[in-house]
N, C-alpha and C. Protein backbone atom coordinates (compact mmCIF):
# COMPACT_ATOMS: atom_id res chain seq x y z
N UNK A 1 90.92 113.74 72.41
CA UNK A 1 91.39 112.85 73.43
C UNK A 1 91.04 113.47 74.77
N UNK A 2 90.61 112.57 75.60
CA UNK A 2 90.20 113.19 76.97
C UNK A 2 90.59 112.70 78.22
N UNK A 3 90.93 113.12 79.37
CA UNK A 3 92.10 113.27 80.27
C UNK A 3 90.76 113.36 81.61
N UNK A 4 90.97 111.97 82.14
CA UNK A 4 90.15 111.81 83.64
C UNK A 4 91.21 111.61 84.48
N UNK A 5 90.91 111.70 85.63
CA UNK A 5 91.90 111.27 86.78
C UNK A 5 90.94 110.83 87.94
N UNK A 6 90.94 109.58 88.43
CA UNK A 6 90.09 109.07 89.74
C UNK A 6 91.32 108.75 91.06
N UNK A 7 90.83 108.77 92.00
CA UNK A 7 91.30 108.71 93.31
C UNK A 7 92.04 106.93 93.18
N UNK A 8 91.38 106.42 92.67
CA UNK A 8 91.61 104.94 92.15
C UNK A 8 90.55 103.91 93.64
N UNK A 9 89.02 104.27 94.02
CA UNK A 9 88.37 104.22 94.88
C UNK A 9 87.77 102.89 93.96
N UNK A 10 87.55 101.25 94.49
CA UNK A 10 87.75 100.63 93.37
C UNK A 10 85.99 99.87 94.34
N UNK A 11 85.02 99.39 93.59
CA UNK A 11 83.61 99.05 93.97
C UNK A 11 84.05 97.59 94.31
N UNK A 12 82.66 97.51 95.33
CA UNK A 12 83.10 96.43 96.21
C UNK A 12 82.59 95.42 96.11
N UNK A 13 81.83 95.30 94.67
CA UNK A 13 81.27 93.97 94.03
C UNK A 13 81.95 92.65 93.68
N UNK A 14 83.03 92.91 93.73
CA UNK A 14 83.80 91.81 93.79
C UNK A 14 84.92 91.97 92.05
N UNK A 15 85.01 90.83 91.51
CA UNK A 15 85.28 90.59 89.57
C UNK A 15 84.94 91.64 89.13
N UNK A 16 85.20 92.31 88.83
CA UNK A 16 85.21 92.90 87.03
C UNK A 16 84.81 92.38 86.41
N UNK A 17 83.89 92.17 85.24
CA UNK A 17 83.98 91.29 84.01
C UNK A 17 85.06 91.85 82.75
N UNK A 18 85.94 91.10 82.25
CA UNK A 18 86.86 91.44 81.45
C UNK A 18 86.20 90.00 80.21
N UNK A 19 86.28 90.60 78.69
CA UNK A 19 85.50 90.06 78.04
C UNK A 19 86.55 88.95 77.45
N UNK A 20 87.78 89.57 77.27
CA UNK A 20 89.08 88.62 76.58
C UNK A 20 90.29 89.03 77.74
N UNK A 21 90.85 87.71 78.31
CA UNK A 21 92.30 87.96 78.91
C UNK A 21 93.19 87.08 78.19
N UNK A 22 94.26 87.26 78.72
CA UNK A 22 95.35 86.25 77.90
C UNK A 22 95.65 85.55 79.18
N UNK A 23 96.06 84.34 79.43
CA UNK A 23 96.57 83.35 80.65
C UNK A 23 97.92 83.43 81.09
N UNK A 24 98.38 84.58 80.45
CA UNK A 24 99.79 84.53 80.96
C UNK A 24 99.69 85.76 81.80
N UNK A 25 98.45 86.95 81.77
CA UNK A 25 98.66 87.63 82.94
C UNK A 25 98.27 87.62 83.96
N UNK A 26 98.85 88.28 85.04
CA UNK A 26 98.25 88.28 86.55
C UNK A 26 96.83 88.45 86.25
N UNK A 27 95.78 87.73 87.17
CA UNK A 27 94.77 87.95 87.15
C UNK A 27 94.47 88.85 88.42
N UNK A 28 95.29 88.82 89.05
CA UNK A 28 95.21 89.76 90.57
C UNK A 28 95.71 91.51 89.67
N UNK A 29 96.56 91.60 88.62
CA UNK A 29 96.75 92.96 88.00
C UNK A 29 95.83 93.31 87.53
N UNK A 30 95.09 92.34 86.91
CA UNK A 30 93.77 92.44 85.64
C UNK A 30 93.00 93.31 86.70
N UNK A 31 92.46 92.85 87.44
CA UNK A 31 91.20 93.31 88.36
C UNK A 31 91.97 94.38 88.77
N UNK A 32 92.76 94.32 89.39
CA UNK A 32 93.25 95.92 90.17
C UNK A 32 92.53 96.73 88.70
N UNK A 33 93.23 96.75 87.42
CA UNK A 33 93.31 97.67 86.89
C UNK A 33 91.63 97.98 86.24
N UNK A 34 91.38 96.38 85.93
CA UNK A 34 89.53 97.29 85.80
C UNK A 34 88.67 97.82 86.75
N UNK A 35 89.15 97.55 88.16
CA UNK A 35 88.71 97.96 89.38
C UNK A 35 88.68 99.45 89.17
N UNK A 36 89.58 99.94 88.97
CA UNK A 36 89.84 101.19 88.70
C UNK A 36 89.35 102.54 87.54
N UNK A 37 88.85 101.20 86.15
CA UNK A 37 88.19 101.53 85.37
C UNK A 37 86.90 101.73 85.33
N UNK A 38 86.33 100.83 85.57
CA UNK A 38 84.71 100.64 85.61
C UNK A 38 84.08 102.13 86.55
N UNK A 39 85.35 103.29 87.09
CA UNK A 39 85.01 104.12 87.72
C UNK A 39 84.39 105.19 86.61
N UNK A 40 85.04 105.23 85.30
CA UNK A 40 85.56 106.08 84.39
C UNK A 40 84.43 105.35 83.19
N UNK A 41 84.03 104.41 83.01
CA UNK A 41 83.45 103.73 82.17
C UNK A 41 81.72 104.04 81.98
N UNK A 42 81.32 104.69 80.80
CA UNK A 42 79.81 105.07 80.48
C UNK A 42 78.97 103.85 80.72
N UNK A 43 77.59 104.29 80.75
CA UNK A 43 76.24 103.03 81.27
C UNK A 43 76.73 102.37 79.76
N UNK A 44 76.72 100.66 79.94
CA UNK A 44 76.42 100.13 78.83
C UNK A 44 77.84 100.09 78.05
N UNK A 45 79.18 100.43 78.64
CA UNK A 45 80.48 99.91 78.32
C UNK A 45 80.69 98.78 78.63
N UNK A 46 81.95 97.97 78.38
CA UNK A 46 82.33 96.98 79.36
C UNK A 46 83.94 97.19 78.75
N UNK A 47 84.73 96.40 79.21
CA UNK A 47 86.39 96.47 79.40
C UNK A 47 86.71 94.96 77.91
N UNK A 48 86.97 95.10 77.58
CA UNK A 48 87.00 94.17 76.21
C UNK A 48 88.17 93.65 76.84
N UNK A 49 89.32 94.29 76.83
CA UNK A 49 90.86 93.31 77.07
C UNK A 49 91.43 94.63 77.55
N UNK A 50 92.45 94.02 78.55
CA UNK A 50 93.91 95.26 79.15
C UNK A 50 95.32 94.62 78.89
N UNK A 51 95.75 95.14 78.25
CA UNK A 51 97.24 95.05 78.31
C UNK A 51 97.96 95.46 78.87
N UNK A 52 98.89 94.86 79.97
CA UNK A 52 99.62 95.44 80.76
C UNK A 52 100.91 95.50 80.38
N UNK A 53 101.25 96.57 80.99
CA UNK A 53 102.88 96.62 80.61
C UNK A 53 103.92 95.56 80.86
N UNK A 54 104.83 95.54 80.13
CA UNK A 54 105.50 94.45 80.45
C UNK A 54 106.35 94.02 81.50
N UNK A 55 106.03 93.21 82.26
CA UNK A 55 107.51 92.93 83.87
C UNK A 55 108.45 93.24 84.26
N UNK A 56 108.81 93.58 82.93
CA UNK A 56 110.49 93.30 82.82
C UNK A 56 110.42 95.33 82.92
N UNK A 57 109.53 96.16 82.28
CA UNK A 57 109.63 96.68 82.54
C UNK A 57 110.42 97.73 83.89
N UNK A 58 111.23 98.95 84.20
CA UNK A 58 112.00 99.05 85.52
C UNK A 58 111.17 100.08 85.95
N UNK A 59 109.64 100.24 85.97
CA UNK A 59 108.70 100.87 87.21
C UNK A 59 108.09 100.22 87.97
N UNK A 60 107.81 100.88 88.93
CA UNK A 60 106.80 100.47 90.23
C UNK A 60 105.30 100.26 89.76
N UNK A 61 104.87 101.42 89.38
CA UNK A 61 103.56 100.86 88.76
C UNK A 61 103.39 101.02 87.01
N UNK A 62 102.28 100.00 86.70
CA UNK A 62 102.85 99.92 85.37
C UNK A 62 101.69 100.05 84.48
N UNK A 63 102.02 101.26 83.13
CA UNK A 63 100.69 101.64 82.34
C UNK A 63 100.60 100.25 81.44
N UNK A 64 98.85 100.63 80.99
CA UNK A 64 98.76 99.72 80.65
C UNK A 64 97.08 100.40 79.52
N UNK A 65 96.68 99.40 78.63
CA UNK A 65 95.94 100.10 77.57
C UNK A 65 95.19 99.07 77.51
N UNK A 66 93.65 99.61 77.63
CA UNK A 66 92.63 99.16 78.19
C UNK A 66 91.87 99.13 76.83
N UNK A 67 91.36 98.17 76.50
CA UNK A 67 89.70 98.31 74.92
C UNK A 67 88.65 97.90 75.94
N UNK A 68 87.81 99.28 75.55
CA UNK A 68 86.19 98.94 75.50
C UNK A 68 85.04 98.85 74.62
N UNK A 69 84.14 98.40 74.79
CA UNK A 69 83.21 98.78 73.62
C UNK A 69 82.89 100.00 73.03
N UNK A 70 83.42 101.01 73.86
CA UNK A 70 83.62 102.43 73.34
C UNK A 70 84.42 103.30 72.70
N UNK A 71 86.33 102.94 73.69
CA UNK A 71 86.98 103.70 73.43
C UNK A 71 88.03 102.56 74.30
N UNK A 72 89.49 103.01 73.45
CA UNK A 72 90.64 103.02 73.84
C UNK A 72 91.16 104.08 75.23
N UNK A 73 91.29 103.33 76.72
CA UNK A 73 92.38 104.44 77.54
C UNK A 73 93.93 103.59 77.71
N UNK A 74 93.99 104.71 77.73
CA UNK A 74 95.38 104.75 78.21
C UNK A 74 95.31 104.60 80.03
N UNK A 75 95.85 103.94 80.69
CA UNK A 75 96.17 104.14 82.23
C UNK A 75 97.64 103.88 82.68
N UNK A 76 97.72 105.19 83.19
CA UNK A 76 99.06 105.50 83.86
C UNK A 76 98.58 105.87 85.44
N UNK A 77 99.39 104.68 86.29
CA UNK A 77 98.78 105.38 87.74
C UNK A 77 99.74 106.07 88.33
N UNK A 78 99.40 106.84 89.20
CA UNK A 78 100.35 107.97 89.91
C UNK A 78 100.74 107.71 91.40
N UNK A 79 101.23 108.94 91.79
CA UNK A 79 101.16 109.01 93.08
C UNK A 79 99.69 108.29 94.02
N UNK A 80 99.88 108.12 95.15
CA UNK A 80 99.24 108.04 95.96
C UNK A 80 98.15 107.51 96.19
N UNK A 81 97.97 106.56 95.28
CA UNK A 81 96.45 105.67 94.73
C UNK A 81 95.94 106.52 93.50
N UNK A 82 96.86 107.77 92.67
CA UNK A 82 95.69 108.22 91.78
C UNK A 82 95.93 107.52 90.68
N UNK A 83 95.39 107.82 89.85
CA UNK A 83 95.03 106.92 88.43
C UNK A 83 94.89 108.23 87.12
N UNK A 84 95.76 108.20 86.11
CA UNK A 84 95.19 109.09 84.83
C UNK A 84 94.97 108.55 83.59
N UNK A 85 93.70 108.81 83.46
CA UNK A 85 93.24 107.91 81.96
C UNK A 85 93.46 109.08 80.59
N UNK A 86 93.82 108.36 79.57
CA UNK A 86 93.70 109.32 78.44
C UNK A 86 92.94 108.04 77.65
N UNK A 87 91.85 109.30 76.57
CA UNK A 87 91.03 108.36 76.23
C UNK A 87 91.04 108.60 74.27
N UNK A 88 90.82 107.99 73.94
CA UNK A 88 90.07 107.88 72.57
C UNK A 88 89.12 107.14 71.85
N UNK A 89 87.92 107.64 71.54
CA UNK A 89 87.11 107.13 71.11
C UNK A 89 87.38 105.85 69.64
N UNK A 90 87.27 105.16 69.71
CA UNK A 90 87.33 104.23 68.53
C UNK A 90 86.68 104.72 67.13
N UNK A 91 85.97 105.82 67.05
CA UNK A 91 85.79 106.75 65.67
C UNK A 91 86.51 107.80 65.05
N UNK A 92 87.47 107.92 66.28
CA UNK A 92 88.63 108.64 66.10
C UNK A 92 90.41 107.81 66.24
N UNK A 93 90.11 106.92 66.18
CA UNK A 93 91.71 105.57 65.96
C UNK A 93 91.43 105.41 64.55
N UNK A 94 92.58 105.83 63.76
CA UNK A 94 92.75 105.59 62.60
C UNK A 94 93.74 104.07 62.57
N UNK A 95 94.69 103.87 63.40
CA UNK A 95 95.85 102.46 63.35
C UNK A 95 95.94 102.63 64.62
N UNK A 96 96.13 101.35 65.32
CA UNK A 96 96.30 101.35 66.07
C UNK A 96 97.43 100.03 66.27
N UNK A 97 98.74 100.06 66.81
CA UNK A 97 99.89 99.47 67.03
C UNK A 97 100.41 98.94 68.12
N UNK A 98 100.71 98.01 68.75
CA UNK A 98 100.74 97.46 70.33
C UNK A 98 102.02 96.62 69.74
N UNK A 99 103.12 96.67 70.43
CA UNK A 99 104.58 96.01 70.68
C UNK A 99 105.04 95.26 71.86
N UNK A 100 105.70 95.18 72.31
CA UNK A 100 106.75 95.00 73.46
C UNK A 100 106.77 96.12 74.27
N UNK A 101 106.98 96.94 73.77
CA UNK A 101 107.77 98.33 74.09
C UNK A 101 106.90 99.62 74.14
N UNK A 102 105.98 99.20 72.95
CA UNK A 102 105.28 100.63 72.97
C UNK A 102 103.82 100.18 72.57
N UNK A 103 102.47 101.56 73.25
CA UNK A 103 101.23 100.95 72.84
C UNK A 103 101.51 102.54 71.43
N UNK A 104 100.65 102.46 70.83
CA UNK A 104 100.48 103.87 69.80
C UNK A 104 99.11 103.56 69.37
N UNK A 105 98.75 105.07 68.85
CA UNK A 105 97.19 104.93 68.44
C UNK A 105 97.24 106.34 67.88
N UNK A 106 97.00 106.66 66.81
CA UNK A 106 97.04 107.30 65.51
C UNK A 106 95.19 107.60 65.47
């Protein structure tokens, strides 16, 4: 598993392409959060779907678990515009489990 951290410095092309969203989330969250990705993302990835944490949730900013054609991150943002990804390659996810409450990946 591997551990990036970006400034959260987000390119000024405009959209993201996100390959699957669901219509019930912010589309203004969606982009923040691939904005942020596509920093961290190899030539020839793309962002498959993000799941964001849930609303109801009681933080300010909120993690959320990103599929690419590569690998599963994790994003938890921090202080001060930063951003920390934890990653796993999809040859190394044995189950992978998504709830309400909790993401997990085995």
């Amino acid at each position: 598993m591997g551990n990036n951290e970006t400034t959260g410095q987000q390119p000024t092309s405009g959209r993201v392409p996100i390959r699957y969203t669901d219509p019930t989330q912010e589309k203004g969250a969606l982009q923040n959060v691939a904005a942020n990705v596509v920093t961290v993302l190899t030539p020839g990835e793309e962002i498959l779907y993000i799941a964001l944490q849930n609303k109801t949730a009681m933080t300010l900013k909120k993690d959320c678990c990103v599929a690419t054609s590569n690998r599963l991150l994790l994003y938890r943002p921090g202080l001060l515009g930063r951003v920390v990804f934890d990653d796993l390659h999809w040859q190394d996810v044995e189950k992978f489990t998504s709830s309400n409450a909790f993401c997990r990946a085995r």
